[in-house]
C-alpha atoms as a PDB file:
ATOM      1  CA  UNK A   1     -21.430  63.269 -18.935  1.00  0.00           C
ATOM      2  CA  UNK A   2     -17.814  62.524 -18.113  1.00  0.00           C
ATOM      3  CA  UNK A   3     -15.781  60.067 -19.755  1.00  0.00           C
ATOM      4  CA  UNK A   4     -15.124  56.764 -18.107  1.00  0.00           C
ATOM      5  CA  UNK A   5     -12.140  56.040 -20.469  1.00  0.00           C
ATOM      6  CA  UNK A   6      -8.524  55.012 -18.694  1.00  0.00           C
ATOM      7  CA  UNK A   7      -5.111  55.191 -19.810  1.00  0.00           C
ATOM      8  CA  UNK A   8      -5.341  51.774 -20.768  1.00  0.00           C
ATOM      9  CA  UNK A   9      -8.353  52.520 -23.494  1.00  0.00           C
ATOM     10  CA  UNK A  10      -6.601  56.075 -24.452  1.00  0.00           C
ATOM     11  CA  UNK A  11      -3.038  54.854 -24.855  1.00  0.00           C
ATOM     12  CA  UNK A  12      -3.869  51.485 -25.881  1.00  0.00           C
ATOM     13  CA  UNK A  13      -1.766  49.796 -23.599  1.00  0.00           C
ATOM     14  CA  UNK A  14      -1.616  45.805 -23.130  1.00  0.00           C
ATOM     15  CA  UNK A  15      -3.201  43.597 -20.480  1.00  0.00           C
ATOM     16  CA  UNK A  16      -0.786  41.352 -18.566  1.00  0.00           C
ATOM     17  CA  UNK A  17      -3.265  38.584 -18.569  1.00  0.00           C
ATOM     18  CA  UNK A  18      -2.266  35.159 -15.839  1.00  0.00           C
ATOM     19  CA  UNK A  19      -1.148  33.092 -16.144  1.00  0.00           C
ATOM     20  CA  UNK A  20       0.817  32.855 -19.020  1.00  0.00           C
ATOM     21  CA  UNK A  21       3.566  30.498 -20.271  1.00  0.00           C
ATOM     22  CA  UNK A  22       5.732  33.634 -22.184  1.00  0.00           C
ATOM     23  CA  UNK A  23       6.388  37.194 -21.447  1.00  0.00           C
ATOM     24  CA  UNK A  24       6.960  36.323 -17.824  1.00  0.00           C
ATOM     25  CA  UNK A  25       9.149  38.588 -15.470  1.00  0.00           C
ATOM     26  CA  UNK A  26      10.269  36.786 -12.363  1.00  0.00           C
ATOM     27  CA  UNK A  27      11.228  38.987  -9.267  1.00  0.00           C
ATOM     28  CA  UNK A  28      13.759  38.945  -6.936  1.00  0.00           C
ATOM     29  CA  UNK A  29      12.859  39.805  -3.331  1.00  0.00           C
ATOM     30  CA  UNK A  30      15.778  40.896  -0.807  1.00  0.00           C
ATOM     31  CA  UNK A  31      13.275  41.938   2.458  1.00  0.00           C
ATOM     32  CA  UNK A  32      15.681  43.132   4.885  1.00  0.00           C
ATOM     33  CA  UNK A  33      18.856  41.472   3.862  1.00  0.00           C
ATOM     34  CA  UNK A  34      20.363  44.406   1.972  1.00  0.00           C
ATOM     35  CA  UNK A  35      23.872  44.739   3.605  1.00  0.00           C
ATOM     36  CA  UNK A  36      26.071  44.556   2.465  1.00  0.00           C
ATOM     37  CA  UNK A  37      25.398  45.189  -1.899  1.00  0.00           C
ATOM     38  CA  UNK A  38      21.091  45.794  -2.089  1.00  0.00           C
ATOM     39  CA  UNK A  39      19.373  48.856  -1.315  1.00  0.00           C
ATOM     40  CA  UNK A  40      15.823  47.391  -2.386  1.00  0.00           C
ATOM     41  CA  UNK A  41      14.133  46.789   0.609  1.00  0.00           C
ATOM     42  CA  UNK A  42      10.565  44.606   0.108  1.00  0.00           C
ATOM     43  CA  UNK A  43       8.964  44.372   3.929  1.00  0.00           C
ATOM     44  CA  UNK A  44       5.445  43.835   4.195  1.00  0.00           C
ATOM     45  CA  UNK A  45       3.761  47.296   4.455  1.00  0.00           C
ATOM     46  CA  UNK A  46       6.166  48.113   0.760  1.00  0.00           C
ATOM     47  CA  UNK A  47       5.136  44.994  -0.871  1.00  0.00           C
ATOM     48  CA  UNK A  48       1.258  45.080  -0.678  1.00  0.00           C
ATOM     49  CA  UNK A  49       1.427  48.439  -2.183  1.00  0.00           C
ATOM     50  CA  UNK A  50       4.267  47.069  -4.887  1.00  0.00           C
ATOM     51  CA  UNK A  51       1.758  44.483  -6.286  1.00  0.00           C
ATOM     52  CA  UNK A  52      -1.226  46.672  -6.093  1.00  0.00           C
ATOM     53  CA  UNK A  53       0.796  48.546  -9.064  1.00  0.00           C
ATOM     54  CA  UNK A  54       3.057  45.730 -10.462  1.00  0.00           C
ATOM     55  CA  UNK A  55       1.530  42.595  -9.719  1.00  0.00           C
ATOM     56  CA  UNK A  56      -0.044  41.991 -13.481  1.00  0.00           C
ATOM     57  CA  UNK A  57       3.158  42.192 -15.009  1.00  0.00           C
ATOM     58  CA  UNK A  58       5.254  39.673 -12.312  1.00  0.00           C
ATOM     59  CA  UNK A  59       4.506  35.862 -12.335  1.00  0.00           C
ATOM     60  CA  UNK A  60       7.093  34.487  -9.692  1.00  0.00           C
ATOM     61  CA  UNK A  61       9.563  35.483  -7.043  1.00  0.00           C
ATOM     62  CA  UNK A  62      12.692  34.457  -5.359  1.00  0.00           C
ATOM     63  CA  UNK A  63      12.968  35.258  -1.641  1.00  0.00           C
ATOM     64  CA  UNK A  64      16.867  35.359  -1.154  1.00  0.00           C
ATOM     65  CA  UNK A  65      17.865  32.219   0.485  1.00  0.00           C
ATOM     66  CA  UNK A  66      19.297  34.861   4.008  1.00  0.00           C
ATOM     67  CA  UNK A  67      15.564  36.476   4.500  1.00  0.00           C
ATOM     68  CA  UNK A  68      13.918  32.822   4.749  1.00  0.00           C
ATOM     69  CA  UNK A  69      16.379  31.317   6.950  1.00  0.00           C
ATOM     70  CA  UNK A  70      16.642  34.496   9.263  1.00  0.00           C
ATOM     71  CA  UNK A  71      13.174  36.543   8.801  1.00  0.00           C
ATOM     72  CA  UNK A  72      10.302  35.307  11.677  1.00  0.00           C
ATOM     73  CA  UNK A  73       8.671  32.482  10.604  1.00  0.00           C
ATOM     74  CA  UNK A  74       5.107  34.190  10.582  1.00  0.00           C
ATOM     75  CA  UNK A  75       6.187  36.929   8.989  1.00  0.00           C
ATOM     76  CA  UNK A  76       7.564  34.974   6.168  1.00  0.00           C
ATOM     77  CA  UNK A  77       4.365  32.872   6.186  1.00  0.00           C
ATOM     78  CA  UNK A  78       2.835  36.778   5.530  1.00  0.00           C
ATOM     79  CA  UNK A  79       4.451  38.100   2.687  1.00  0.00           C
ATOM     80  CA  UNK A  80       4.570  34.094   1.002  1.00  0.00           C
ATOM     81  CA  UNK A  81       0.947  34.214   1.048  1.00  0.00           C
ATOM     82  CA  UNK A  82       0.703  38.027  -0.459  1.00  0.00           C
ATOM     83  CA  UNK A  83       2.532  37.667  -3.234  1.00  0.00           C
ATOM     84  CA  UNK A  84       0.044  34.408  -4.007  1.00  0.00           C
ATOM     85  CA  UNK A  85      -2.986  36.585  -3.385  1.00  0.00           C
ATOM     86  CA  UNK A  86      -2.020  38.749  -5.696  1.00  0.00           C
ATOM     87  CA  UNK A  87      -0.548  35.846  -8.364  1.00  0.00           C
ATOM     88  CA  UNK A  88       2.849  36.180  -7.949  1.00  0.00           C
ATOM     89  CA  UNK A  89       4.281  32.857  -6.830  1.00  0.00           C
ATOM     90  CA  UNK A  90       7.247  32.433  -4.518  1.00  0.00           C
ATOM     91  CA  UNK A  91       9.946  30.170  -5.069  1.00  0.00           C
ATOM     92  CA  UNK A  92      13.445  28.745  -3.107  1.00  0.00           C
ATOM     93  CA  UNK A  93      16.330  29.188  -5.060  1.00  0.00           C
ATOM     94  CA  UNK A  94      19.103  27.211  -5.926  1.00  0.00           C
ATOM     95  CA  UNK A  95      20.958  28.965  -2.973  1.00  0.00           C
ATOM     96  CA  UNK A  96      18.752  28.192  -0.458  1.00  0.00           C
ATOM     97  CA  UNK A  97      19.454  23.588  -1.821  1.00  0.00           C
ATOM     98  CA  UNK A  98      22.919  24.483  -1.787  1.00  0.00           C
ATOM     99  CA  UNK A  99      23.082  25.980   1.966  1.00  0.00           C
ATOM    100  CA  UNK A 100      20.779  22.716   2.637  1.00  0.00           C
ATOM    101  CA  UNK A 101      23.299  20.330   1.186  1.00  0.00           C
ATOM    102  CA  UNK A 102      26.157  21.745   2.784  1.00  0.00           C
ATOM    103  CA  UNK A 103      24.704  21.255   6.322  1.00  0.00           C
ATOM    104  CA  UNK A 104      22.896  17.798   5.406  1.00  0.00           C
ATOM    105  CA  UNK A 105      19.542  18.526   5.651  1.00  0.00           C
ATOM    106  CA  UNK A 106      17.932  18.659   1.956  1.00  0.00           C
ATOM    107  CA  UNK A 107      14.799  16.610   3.193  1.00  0.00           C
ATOM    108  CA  UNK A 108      13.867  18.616   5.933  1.00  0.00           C
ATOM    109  CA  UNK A 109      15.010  22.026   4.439  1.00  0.00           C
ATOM    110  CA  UNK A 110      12.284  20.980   1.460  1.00  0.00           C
ATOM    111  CA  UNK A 111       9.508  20.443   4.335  1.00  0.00           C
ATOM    112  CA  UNK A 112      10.468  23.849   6.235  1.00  0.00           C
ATOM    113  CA  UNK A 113       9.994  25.374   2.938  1.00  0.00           C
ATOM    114  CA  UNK A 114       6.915  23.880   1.838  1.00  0.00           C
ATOM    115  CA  UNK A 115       5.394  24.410   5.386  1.00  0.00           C
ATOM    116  CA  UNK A 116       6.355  28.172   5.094  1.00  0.00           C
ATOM    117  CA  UNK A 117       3.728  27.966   1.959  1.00  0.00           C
ATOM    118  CA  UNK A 118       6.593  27.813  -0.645  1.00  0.00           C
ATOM    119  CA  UNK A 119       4.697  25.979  -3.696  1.00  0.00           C
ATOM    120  CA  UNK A 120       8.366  25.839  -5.911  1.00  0.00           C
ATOM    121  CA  UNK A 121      11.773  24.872  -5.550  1.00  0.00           C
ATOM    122  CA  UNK A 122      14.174  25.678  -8.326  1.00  0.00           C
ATOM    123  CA  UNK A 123      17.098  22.361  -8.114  1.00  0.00           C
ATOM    124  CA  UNK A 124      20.903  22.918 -10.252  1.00  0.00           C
ATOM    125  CA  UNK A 125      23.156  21.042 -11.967  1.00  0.00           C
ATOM    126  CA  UNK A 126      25.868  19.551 -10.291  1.00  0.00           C
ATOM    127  CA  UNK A 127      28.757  17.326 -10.443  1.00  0.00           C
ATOM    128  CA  UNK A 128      28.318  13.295 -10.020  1.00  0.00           C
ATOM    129  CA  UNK A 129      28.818  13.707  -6.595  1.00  0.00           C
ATOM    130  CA  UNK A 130      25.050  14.190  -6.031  1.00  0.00           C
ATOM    131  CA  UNK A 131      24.019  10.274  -7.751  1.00  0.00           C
ATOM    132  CA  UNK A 132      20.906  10.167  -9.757  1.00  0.00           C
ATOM    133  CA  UNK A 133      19.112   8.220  -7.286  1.00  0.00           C
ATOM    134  CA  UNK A 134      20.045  10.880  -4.723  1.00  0.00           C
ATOM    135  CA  UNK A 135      18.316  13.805  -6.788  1.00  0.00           C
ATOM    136  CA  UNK A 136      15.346  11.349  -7.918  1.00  0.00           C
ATOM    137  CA  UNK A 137      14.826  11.485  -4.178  1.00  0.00           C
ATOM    138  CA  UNK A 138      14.619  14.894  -3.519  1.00  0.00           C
ATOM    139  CA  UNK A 139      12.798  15.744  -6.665  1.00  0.00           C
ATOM    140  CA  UNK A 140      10.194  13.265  -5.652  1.00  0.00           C
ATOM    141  CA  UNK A 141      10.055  14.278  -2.089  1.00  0.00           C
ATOM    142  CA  UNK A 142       8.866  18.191  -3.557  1.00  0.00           C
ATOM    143  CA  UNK A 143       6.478  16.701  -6.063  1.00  0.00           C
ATOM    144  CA  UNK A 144       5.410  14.350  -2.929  1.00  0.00           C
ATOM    145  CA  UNK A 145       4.662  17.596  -1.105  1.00  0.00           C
ATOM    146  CA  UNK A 146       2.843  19.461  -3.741  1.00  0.00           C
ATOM    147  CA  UNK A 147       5.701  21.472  -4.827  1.00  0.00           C
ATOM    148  CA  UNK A 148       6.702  22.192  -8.587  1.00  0.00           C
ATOM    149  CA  UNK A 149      10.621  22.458  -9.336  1.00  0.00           C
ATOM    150  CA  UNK A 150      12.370  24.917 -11.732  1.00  0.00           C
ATOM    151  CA  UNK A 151      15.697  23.334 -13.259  1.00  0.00           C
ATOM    152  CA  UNK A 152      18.631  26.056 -13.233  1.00  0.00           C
ATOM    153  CA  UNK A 153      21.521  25.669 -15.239  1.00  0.00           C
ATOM    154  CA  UNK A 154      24.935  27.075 -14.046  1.00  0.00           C
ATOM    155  CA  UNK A 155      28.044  26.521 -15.429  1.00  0.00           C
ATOM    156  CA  UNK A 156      29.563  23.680 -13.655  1.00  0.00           C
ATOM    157  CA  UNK A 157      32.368  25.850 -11.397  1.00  0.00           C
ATOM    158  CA  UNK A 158      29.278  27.262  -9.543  1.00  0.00           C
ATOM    159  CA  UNK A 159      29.109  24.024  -7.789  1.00  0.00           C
ATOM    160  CA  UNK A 160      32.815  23.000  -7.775  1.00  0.00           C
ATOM    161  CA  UNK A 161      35.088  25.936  -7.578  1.00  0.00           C
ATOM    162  CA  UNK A 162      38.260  24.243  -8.531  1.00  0.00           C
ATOM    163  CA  UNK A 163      37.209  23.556 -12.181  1.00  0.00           C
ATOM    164  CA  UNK A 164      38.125  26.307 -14.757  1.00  0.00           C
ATOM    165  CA  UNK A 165      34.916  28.620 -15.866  1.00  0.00           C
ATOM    166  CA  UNK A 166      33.693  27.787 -19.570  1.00  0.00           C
ATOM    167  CA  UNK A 167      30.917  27.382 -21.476  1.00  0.00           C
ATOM    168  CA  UNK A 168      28.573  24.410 -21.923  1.00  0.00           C
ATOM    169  CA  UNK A 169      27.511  23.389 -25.383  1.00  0.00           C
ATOM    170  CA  UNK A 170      23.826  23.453 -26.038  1.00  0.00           C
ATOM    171  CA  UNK A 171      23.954  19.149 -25.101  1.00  0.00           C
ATOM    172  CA  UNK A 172      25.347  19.722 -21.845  1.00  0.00           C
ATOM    173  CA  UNK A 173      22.701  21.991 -20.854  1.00  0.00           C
ATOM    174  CA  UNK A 174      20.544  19.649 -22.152  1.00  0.00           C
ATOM    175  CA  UNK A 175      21.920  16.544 -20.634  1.00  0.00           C
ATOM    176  CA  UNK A 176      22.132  18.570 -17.541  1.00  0.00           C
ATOM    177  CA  UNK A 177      18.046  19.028 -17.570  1.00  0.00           C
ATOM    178  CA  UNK A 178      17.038  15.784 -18.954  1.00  0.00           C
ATOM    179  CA  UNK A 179      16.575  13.784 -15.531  1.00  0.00           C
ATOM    180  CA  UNK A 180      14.606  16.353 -14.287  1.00  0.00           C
ATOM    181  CA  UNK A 181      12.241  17.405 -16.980  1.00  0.00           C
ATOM    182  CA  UNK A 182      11.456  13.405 -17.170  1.00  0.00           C
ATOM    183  CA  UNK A 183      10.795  13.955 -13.351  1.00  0.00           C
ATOM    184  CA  UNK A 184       8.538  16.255 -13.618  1.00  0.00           C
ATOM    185  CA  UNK A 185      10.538  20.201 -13.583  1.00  0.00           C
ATOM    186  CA  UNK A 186       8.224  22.650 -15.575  1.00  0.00           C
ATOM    187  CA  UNK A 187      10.613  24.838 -16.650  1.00  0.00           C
ATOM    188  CA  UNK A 188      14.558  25.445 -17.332  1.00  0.00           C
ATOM    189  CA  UNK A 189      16.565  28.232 -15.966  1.00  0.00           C
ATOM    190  CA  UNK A 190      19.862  29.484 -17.504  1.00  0.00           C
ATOM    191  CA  UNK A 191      21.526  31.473 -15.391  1.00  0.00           C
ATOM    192  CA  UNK A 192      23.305  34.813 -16.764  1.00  0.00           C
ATOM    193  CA  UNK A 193      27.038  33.497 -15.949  1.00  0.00           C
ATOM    194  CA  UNK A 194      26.631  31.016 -18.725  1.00  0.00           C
ATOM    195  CA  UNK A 195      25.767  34.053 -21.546  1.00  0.00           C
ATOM    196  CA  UNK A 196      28.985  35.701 -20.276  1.00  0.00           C
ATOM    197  CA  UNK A 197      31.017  32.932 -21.048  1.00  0.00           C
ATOM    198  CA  UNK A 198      29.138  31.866 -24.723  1.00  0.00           C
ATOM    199  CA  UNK A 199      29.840  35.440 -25.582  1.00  0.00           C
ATOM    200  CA  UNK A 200      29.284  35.710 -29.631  1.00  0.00           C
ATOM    201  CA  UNK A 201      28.102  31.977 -29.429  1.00  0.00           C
ATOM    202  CA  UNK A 202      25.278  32.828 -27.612  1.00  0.00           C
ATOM    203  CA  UNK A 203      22.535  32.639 -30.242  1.00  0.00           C
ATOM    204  CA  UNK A 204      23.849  29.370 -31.790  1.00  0.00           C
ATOM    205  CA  UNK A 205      24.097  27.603 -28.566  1.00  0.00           C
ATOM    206  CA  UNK A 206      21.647  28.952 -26.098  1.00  0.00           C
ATOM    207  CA  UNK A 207      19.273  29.006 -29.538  1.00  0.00           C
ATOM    208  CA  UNK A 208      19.723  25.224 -29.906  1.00  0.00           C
ATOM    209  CA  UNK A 209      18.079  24.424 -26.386  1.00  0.00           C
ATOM    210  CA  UNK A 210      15.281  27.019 -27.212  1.00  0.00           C
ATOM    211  CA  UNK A 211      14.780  25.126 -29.851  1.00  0.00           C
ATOM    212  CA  UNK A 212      14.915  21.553 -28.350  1.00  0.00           C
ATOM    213  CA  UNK A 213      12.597  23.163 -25.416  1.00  0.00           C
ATOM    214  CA  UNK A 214      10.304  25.743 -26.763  1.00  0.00           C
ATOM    215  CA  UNK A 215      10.902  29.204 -25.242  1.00  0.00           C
ATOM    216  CA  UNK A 216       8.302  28.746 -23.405  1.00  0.00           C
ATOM    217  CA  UNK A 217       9.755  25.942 -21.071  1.00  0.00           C
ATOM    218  CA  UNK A 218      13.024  28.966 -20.409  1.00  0.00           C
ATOM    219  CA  UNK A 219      13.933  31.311 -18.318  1.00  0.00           C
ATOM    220  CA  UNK A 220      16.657  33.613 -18.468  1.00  0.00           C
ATOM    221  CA  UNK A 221      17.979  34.746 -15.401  1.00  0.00           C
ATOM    222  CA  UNK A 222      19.432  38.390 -15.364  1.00  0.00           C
ATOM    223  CA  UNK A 223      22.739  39.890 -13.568  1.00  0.00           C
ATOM    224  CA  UNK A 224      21.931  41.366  -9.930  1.00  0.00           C
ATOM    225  CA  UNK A 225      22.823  44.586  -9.512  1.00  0.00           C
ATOM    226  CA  UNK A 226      25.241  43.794  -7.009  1.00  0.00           C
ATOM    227  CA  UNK A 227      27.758  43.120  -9.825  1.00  0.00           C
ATOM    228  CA  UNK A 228      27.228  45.950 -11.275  1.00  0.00           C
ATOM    229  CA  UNK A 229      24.595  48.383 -11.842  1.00  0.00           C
ATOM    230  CA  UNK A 230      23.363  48.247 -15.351  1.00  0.00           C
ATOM    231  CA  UNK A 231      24.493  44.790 -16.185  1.00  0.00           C
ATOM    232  CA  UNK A 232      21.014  43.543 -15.967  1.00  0.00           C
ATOM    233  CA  UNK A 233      19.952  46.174 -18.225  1.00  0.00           C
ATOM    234  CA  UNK A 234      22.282  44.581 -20.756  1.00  0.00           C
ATOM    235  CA  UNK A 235      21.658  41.470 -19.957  1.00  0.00           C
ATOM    236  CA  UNK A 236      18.006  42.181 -21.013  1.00  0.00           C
ATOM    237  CA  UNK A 237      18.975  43.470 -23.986  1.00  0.00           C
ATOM    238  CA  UNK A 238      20.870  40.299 -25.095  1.00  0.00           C
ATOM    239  CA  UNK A 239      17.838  38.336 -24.437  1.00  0.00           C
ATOM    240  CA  UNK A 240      14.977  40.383 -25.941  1.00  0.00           C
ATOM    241  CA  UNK A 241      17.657  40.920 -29.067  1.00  0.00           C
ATOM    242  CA  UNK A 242      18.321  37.505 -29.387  1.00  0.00           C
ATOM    243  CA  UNK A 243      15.258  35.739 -28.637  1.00  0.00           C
ATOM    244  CA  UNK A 244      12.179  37.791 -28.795  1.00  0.00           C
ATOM    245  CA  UNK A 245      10.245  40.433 -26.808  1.00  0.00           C
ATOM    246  CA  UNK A 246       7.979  37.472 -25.528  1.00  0.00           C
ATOM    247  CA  UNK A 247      11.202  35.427 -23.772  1.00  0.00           C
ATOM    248  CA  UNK A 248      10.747  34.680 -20.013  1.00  0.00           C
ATOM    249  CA  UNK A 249      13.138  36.847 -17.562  1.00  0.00           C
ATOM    250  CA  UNK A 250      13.887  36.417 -14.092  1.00  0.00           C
ATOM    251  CA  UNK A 251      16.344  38.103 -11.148  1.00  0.00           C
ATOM    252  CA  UNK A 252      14.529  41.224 -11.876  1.00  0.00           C
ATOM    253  CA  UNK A 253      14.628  43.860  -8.711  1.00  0.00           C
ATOM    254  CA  UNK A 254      11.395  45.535  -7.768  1.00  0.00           C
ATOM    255  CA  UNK A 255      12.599  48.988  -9.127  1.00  0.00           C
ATOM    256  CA  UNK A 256      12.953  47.155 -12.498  1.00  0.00           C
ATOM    257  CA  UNK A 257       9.957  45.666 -12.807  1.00  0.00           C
ATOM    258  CA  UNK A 258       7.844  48.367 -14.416  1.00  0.00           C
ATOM    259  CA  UNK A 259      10.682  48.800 -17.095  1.00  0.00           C
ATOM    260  CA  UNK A 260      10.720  45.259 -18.267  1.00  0.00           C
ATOM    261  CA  UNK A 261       8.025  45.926 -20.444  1.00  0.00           C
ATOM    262  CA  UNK A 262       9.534  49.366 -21.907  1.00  0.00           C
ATOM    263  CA  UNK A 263      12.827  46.997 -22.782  1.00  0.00           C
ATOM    264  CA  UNK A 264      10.468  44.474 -24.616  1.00  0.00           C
ATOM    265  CA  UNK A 265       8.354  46.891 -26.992  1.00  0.00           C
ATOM    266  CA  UNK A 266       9.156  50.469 -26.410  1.00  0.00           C
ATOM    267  CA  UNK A 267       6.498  52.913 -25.527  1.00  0.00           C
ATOM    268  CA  UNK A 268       7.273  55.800 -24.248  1.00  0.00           C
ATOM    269  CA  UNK A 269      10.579  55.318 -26.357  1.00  0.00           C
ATOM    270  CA  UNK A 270       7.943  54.644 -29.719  1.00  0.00           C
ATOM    271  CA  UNK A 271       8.452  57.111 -32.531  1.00  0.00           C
ATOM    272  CA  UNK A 272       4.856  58.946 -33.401  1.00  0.00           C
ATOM    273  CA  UNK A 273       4.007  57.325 -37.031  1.00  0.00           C
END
């Protein structure tokens, strides 16, 4: 009688078991918007297949800010609700509130999305000229709606261009989160600008927030590869070297995803004992 043994008994390989508050990769989803820096194109017919293989190892998504406010409305609606069937969950980014702010429309942008079937908004930091009442509002107006928000940090210049790029100290990031943990955000994002500019202070600072939050309350967002190739790669690197195989990544593109794992605790890499 034959055996009924797979590669996951033989090789002893791990189970991605969901949810889970560490070891989570976040994707990042570009549909049809790849002009003029992707070539990772994620319709529908490439994406049911894509989770059939790598859905147990992703536990969110960004849909780039261009694809939801271009892409058909059903269609969207479509691949929103795939990526939930299979337990991936799709969130706005930062991008997305920022177009929204420019133009005026937060509030209704937040509804569009939510009717879409978007269950999380990720919110930034910014500069006092978004008040605290004003982002009490909108944070509110998502929980209101049944949405959860993710809390990205970007060094400040992100959101006003004219101030000079450097790094925030471990209580600005902090500071920068507080009013919207208290609110209600589940988790902080750091995006990978801010490990650029901490360079060899990296592990000090960015390891005195882990340790105010828990790593499990972090994410750590990775370089796209329209900046350059294999930055992500390094940036993944940093990360795992710095703060564990189990830290939470995000920004990673669909070719990545099965590697993530491989960059955490090598197996195919693994030296025979």
């Amino acid at each position: 009688m034959m055996s009924t043994l797979s590669m996951r008994d033989v090789f002893k390989l791990p189970y991605f078991e969901k949810p889970r508050q560490l070891r989570q990769t976040w994707l990042k989803d570009v549909g049809y918007d790849e002009a003029p820096k992707y070539i990772e194109r994620m319709g529908l017919t490439e994406l049911e297949d894509f989770l059939e293989v790598a859905g147990q190892r992703l536990d969110y998504v960004k849909i780039v800010t261009s694809q939801i406010i271009f892409s058909p409305h059903d269609w969207l609606k479509r691949k929103i609700a795939t990526y939930q069937r299979f337990a991936v969950e799709p969130y706005l980014d930062h991008s997305f509130f920022m177009q929204a702010y420019q133009r005026g429309v937060v509030e209704s942008a937040i509804e569009a999305g939510r009717e879409l079937g978007f269950r999380v908004i990720e919110f930034m930091n910014t500069t006092d000229e978004v008040s605290a009442a004003q982002w009490k509002a909108w944070r509110k107006l998502a929980l209101d709606l049944g949405m959860r928000i993710i809390q990205e940090h970007h060094p400040i210049y992100h959101w006003n261009p004219s101030l000079a790029p450097r790094p925030s100290s471990a209580d600005e990031i902090l500071r920068g989160a507080e009013a919207a943990l208290e609110d209600g955000a589940f988790i902080v994002m750091i995006d990978h600008e801010e490990f650029d500019l901490q360079g060899e202070n990296t592990a000090r600072e960015i390891g005195k927030v882990v340790d105010a939050l828990g790593l499990e309350n972090i994410v750590f967002e990775a370089t796209s590869p329209k900046e350059g190739p294999m930055l992500w790669h390094d940036n993944l690197k940093l990360y795992f070297s710095t703060f564990g195989e189990n830290a939470n990544v995000a920004n990673v593109m669909p070719s990545q995803a099965m590697y993530v794992e491989e960059m955490r605790r090598p197996f195919l890499r693994a030296k025979r004992q």
